[in-house]
C-alpha atoms as a PDB file:
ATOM      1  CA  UNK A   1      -4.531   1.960  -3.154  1.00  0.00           C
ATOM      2  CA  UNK A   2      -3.282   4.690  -1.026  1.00  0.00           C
ATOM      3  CA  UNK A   3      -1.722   4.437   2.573  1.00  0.00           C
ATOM      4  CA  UNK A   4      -4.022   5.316   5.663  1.00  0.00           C
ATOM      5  CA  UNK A   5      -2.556   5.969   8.899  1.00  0.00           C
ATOM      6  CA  UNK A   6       0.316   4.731  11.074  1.00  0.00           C
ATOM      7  CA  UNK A   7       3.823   5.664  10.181  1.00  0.00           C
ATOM      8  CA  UNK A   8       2.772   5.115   6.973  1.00  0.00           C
ATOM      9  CA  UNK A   9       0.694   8.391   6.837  1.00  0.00           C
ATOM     10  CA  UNK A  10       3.880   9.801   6.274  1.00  0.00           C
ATOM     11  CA  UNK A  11       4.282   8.498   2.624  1.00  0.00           C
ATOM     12  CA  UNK A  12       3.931  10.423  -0.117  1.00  0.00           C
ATOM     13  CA  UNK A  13       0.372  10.995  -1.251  1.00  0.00           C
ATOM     14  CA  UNK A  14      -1.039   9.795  -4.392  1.00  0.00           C
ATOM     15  CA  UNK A  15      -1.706   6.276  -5.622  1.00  0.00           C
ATOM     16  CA  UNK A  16       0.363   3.682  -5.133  1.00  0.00           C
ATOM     17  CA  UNK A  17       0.726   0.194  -6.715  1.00  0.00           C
ATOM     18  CA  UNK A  18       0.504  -3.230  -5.033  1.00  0.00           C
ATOM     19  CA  UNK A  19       3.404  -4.817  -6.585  1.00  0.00           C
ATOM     20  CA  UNK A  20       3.474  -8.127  -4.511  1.00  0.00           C
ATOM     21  CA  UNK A  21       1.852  -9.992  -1.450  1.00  0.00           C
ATOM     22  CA  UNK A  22       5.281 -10.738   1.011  1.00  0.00           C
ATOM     23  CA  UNK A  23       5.737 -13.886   2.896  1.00  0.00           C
ATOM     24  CA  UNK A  24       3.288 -14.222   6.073  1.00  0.00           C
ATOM     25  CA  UNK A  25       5.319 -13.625   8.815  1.00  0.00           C
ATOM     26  CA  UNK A  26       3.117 -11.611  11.300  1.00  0.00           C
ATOM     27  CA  UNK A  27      -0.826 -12.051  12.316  1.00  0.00           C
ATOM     28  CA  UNK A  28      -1.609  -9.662   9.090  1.00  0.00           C
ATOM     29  CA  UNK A  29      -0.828 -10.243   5.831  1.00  0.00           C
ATOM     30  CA  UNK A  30       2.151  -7.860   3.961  1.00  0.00           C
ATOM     31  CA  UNK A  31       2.122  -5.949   0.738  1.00  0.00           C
ATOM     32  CA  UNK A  32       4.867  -4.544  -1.127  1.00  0.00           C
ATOM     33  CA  UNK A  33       3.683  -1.288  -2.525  1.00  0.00           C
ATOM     34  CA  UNK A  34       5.197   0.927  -5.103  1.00  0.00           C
ATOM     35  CA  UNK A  35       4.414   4.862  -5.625  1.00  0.00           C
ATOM     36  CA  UNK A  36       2.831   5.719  -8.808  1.00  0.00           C
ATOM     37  CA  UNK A  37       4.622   9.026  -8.600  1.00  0.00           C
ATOM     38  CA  UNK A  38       7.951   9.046  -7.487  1.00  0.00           C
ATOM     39  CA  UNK A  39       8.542   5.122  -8.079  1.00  0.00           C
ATOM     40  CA  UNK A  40       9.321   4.551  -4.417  1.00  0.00           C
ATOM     41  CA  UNK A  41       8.565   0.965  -3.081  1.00  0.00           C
ATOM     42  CA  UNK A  42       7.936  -0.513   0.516  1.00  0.00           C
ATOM     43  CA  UNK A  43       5.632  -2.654   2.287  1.00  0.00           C
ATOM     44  CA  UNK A  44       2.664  -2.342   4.655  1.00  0.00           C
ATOM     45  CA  UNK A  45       0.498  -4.192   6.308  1.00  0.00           C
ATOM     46  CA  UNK A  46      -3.009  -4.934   5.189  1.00  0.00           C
ATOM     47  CA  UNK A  47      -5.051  -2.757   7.538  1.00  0.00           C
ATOM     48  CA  UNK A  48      -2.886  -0.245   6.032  1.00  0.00           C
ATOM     49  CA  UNK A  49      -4.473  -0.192   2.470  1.00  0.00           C
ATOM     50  CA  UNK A  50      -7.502   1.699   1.741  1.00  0.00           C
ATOM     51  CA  UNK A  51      -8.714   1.344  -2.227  1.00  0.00           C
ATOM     52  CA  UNK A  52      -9.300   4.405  -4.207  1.00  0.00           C
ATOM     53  CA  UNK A  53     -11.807   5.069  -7.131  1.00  0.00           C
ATOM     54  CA  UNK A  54      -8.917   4.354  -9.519  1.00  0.00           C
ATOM     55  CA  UNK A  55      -8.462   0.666  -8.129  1.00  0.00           C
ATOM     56  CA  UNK A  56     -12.006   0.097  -7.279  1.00  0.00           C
ATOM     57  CA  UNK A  57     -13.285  -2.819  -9.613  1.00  0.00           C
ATOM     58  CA  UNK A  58     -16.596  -1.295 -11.919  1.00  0.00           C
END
């Protein structure tokens, strides 16, 4: 996945991980997301995901 927009677009580029759904606690769901190149985790929001060829199931 890689980030797309928001003050997210601000995150390093490259692929990152989804490392774990968080607890609901908003109208969208949550993510914890971890950075395939520096190691870096946080969390975003749903509409904040995009899938990249490397994720996308064949």
């Amino acid at each position: 996945m890689a980030p797309s927009g928001g003050p997210h677009a601000l995150m390093p580029r490259g692929p990152h991980v989804i490392v774990r759904l968080m607890p609901l606690s908003g109208r969208e769901p949550e993510y914890r997301v971890r950075s395939t190149v520096g190691g870096r985790e946080r969390v975003v929001v749903e509409s904040q995901i995009k899938l990249t060829n490397a994720t996308e199931r064949q």
